[in-house]
PDB file of N, CA and C in Angstrom:
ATOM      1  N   UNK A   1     251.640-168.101  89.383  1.00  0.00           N
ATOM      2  CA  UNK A   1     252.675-167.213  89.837  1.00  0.00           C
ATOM      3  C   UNK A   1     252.180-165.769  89.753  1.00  0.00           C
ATOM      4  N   UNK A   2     252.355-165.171  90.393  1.00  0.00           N
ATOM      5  CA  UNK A   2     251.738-163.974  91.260  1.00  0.00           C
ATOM      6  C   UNK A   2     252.751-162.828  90.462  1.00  0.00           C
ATOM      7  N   UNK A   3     252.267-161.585  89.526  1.00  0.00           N
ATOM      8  CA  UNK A   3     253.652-160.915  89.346  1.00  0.00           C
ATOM      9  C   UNK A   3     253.710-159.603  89.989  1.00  0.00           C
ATOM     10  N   UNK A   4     254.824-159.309  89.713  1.00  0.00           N
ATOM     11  CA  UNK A   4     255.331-157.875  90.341  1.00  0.00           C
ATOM     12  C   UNK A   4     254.606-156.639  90.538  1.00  0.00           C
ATOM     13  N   UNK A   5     254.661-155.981  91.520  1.00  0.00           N
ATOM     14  CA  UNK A   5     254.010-154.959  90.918  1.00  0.00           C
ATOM     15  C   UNK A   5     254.878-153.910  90.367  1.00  0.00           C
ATOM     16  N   UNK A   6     254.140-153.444  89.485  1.00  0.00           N
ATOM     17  CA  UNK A   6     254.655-152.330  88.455  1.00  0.00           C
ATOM     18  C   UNK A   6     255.556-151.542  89.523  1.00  0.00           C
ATOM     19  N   UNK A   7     256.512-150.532  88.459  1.00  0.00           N
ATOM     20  CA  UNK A   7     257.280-149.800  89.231  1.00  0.00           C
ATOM     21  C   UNK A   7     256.951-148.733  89.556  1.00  0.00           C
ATOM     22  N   UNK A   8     256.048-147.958  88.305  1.00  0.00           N
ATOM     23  CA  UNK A   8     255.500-146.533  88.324  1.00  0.00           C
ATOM     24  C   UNK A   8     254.355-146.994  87.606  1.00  0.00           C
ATOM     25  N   UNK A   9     253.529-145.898  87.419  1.00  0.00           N
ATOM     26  CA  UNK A   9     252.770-145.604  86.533  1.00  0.00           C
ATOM     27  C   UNK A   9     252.517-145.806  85.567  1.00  0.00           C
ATOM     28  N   UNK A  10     253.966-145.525  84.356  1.00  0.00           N
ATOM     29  CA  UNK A  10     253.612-145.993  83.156  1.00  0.00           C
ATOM     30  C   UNK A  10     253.918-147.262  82.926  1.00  0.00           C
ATOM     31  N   UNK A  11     254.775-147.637  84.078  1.00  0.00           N
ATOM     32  CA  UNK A  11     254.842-148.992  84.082  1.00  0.00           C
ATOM     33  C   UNK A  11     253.461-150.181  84.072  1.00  0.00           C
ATOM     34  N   UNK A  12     252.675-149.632  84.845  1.00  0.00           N
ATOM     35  CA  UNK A  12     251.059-150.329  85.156  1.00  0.00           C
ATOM     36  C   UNK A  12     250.566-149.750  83.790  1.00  0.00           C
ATOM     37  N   UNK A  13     250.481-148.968  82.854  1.00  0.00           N
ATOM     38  CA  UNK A  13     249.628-148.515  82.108  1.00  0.00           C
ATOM     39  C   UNK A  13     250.423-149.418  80.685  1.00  0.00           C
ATOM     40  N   UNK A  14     251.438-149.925  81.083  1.00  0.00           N
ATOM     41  CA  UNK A  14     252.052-150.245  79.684  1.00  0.00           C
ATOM     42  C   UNK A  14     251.859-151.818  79.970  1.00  0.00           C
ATOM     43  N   UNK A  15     251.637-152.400  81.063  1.00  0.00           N
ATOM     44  CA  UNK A  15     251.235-153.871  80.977  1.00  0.00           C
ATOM     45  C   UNK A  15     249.991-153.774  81.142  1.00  0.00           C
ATOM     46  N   UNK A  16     249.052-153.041  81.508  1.00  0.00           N
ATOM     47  CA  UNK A  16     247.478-152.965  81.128  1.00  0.00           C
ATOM     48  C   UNK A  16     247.472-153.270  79.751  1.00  0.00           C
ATOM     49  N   UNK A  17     247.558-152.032  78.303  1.00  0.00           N
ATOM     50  CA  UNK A  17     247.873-151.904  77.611  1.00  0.00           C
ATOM     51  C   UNK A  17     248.197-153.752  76.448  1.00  0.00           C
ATOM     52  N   UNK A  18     249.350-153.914  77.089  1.00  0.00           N
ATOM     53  CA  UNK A  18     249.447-155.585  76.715  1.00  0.00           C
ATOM     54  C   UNK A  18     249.116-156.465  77.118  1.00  0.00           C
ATOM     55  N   UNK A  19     248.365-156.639  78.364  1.00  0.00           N
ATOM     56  CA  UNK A  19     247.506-157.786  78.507  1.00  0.00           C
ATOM     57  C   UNK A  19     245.974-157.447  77.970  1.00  0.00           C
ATOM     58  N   UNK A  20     245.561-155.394  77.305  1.00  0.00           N
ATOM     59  CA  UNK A  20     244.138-155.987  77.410  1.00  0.00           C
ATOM     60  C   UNK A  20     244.527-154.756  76.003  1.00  0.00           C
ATOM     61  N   UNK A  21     245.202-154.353  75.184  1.00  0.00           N
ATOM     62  CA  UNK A  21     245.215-153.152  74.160  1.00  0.00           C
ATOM     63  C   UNK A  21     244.722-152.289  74.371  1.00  0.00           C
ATOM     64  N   UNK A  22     243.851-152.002  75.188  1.00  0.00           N
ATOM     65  CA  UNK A  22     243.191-150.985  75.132  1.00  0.00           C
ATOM     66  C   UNK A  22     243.009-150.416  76.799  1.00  0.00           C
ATOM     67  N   UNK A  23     242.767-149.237  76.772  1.00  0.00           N
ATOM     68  CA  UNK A  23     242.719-148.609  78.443  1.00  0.00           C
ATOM     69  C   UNK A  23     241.744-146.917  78.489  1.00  0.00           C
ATOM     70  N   UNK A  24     241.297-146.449  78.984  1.00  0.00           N
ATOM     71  CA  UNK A  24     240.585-145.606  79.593  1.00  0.00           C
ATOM     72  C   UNK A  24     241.105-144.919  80.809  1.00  0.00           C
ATOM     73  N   UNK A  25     240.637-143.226  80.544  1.00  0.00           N
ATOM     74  CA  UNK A  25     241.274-142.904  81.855  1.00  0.00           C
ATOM     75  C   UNK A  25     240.443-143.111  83.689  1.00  0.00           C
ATOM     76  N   UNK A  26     238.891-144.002  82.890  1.00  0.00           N
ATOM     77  CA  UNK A  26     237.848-144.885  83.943  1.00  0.00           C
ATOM     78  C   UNK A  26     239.083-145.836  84.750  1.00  0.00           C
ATOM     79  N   UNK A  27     239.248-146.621  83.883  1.00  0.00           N
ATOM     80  CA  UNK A  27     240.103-147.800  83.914  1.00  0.00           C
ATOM     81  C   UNK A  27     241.405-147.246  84.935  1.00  0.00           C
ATOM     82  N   UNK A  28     242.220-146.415  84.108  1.00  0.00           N
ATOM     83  CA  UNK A  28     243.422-146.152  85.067  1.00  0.00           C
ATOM     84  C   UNK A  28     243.396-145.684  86.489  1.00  0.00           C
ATOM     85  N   UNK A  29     242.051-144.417  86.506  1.00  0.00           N
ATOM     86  CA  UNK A  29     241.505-144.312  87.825  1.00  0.00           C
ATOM     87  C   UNK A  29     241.891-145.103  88.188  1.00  0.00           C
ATOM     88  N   UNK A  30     240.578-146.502  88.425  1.00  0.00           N
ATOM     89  CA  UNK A  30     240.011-147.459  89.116  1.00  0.00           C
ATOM     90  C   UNK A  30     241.042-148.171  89.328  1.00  0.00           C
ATOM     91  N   UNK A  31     241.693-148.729  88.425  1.00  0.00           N
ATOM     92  CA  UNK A  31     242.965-150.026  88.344  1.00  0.00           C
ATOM     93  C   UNK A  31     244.300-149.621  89.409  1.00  0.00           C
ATOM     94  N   UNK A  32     244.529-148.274  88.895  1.00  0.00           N
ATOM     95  CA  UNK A  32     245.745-147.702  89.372  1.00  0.00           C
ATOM     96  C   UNK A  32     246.002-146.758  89.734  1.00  0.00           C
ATOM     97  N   UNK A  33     244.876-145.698  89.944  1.00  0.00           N
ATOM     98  CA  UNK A  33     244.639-144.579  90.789  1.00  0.00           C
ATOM     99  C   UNK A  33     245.917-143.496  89.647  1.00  0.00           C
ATOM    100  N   UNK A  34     245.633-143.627  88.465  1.00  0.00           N
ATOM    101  CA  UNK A  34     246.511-142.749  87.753  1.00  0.00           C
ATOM    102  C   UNK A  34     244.995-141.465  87.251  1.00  0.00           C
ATOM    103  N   UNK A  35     245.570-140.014  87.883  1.00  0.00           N
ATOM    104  CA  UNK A  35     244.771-139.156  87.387  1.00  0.00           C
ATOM    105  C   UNK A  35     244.643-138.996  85.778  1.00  0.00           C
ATOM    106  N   UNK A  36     246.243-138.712  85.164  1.00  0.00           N
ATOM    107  CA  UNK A  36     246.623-137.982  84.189  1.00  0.00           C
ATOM    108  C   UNK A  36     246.889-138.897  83.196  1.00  0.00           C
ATOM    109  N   UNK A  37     246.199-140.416  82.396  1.00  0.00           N
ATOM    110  CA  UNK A  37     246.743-140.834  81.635  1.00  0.00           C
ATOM    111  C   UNK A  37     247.162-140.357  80.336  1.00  0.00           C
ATOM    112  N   UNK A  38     246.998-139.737  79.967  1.00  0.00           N
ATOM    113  CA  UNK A  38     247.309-138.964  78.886  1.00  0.00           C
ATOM    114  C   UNK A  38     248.500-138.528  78.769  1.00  0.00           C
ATOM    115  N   UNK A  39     249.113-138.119  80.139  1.00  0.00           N
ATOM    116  CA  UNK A  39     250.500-137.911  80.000  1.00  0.00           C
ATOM    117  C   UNK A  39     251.345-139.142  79.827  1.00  0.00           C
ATOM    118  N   UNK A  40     251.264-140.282  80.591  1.00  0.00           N
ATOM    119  CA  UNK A  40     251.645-141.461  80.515  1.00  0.00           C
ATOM    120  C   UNK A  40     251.396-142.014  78.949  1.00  0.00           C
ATOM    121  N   UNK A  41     250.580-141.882  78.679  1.00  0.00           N
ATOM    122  CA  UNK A  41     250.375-142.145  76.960  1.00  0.00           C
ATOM    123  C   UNK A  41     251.671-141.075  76.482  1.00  0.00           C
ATOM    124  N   UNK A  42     251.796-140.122  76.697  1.00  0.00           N
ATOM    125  CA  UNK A  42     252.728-138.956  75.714  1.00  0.00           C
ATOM    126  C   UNK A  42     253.671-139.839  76.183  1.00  0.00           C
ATOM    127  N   UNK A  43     254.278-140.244  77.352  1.00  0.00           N
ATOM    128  CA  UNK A  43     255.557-140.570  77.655  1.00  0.00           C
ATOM    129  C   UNK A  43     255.998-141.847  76.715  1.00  0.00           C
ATOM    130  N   UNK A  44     255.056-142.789  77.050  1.00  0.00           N
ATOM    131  CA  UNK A  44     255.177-143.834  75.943  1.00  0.00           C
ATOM    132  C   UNK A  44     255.230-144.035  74.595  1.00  0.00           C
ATOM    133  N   UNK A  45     254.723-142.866  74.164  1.00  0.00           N
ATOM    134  CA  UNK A  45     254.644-142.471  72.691  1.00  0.00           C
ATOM    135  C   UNK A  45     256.118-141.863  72.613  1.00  0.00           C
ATOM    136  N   UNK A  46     256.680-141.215  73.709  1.00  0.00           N
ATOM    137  CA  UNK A  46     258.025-141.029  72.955  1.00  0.00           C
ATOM    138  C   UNK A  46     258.799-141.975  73.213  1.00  0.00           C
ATOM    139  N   UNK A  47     258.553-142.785  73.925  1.00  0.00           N
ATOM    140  CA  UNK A  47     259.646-144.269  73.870  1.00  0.00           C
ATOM    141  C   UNK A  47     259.705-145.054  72.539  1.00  0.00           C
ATOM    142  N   UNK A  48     258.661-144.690  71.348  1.00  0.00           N
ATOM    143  CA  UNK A  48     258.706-145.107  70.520  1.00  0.00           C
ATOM    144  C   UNK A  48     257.101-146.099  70.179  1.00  0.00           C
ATOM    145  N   UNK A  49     255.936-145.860  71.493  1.00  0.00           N
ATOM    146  CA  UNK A  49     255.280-147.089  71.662  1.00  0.00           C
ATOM    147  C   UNK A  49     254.190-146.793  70.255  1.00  0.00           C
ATOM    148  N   UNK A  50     253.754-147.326  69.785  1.00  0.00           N
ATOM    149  CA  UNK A  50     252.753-146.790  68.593  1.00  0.00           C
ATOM    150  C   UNK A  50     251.190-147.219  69.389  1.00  0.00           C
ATOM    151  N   UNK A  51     250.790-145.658  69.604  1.00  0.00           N
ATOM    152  CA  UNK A  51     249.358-146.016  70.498  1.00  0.00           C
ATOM    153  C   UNK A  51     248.422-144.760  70.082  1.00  0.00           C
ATOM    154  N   UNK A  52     247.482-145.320  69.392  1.00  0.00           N
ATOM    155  CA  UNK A  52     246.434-144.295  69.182  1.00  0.00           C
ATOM    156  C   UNK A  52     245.068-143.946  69.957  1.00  0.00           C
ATOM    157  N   UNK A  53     244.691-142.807  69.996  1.00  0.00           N
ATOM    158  CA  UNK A  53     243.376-142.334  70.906  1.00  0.00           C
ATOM    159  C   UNK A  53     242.143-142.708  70.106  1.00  0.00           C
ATOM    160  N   UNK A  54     241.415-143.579  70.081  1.00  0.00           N
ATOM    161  CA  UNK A  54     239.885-143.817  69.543  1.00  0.00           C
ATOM    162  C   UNK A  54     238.856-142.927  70.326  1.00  0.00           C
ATOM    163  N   UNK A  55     238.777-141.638  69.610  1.00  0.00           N
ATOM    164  CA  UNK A  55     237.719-141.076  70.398  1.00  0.00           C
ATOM    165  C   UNK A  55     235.945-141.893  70.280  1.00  0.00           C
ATOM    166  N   UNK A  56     235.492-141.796  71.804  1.00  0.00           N
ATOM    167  CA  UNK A  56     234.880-142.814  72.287  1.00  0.00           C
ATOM    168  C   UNK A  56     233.510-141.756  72.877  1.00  0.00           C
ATOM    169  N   UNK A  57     232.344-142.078  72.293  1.00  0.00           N
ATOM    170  CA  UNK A  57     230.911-141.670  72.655  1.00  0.00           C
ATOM    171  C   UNK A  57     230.610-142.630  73.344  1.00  0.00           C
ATOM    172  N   UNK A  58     229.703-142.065  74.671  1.00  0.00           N
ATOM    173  CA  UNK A  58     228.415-142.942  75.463  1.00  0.00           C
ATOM    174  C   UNK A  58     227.526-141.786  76.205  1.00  0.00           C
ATOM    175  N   UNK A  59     226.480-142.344  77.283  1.00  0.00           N
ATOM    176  CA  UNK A  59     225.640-141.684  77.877  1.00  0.00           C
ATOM    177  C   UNK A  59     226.009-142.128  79.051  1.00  0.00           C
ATOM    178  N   UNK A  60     225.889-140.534  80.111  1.00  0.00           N
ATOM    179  CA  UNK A  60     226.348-140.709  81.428  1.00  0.00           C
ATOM    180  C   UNK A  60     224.873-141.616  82.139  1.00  0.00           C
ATOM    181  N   UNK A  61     225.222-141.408  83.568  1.00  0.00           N
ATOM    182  CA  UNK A  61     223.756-141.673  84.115  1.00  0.00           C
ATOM    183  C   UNK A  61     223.263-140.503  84.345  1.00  0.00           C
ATOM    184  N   UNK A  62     223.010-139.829  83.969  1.00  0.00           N
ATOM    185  CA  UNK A  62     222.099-138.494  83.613  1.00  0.00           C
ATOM    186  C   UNK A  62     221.410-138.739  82.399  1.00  0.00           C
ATOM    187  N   UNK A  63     222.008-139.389  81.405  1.00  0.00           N
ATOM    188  CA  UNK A  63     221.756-139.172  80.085  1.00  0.00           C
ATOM    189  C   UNK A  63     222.337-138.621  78.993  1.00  0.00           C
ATOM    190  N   UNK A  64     223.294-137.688  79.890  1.00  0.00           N
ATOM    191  CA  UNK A  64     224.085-136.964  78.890  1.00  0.00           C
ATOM    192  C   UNK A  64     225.173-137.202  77.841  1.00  0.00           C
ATOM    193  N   UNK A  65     225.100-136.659  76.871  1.00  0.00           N
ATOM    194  CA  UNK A  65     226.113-137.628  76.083  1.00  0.00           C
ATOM    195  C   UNK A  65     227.498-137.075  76.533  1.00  0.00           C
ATOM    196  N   UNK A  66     228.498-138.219  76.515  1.00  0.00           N
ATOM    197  CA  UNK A  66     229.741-137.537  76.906  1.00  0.00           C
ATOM    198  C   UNK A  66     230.739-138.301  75.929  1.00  0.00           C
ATOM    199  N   UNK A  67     231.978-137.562  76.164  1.00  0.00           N
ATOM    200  CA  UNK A  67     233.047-138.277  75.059  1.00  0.00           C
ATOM    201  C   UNK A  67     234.147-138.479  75.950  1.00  0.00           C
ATOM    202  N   UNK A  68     235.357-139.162  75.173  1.00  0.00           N
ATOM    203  CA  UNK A  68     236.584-139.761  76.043  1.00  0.00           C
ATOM    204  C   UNK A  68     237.158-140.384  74.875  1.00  0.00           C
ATOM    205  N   UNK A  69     238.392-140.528  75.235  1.00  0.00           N
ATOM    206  CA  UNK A  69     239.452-141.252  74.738  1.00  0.00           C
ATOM    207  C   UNK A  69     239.925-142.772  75.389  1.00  0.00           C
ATOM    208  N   UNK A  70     239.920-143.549  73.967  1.00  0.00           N
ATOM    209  CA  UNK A  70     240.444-144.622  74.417  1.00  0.00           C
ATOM    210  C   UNK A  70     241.706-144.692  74.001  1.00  0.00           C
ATOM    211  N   UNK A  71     242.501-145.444  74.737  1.00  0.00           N
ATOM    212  CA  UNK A  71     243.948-145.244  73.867  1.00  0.00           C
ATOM    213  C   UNK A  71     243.951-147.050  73.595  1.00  0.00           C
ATOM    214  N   UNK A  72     244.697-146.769  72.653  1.00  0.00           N
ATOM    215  CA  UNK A  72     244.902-148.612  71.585  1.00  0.00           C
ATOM    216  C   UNK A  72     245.881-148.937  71.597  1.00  0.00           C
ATOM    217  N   UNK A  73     247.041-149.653  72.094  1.00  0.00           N
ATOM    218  CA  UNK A  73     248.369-149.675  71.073  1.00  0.00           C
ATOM    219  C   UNK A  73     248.047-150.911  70.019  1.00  0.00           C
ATOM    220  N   UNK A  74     249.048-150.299  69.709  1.00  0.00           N
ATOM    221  CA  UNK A  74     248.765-150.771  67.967  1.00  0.00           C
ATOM    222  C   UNK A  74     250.457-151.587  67.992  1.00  0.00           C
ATOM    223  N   UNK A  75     250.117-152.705  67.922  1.00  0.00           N
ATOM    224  CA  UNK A  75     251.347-153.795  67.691  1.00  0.00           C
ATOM    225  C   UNK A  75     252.057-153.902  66.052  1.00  0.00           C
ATOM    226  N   UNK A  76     253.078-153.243  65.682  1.00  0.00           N
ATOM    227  CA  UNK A  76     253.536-153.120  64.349  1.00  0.00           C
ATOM    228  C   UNK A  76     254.676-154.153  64.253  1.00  0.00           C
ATOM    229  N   UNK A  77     254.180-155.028  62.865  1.00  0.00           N
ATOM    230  CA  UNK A  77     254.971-156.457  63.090  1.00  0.00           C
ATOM    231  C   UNK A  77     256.083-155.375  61.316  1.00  0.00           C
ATOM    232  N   UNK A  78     257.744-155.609  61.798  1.00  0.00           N
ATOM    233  CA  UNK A  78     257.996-154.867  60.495  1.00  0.00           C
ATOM    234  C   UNK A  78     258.489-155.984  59.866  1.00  0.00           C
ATOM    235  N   UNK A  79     258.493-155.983  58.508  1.00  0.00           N
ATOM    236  CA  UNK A  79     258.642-157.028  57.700  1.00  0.00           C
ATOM    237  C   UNK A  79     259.912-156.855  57.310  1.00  0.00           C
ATOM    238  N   UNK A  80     260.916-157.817  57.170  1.00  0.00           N
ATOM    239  CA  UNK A  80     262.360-157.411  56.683  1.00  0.00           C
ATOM    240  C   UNK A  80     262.708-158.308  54.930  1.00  0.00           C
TER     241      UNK A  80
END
């Protein structure tokens, strides 16, 4: 079964997110043509979502070293 497509933006970035925890603003480009994930992260973070930035080292194809953010959510099981 084939699903929906997302409604918006943070909609695609918040089932990325739970089918894979983790996302890039490579990823959102490519996946979903979202420039600005970061804002979409702020938005979700005030919905309450608990998602942290793993700042993330590699080498371009130049060589150069570059940095980026990964964002994580972080699944909080509360104990009663």
């Amino acid at each position: 079964m084939k699903r929906e497509k997302p409604k918006n933006q943070i909609e695609a970035v918040l089932r990325h997110l739970n089918d894979f925890e983790k996302i890039t603003s490579f990823e959102a480009f490519t996946e979903y043509g979202i420039t600005r994930l970061s804002d979409k992260v702020y938005r979700l973070r005030k919905q309450g979502l608990n998602i942290i930035s793993l700042p993330t080292i590699t080498t371009n194809r130049y060589g150069d070293r570059v940095n980026y953010s990964t964002y994580k959510l972080i699944n909080t099981i509360l104990w009663r």
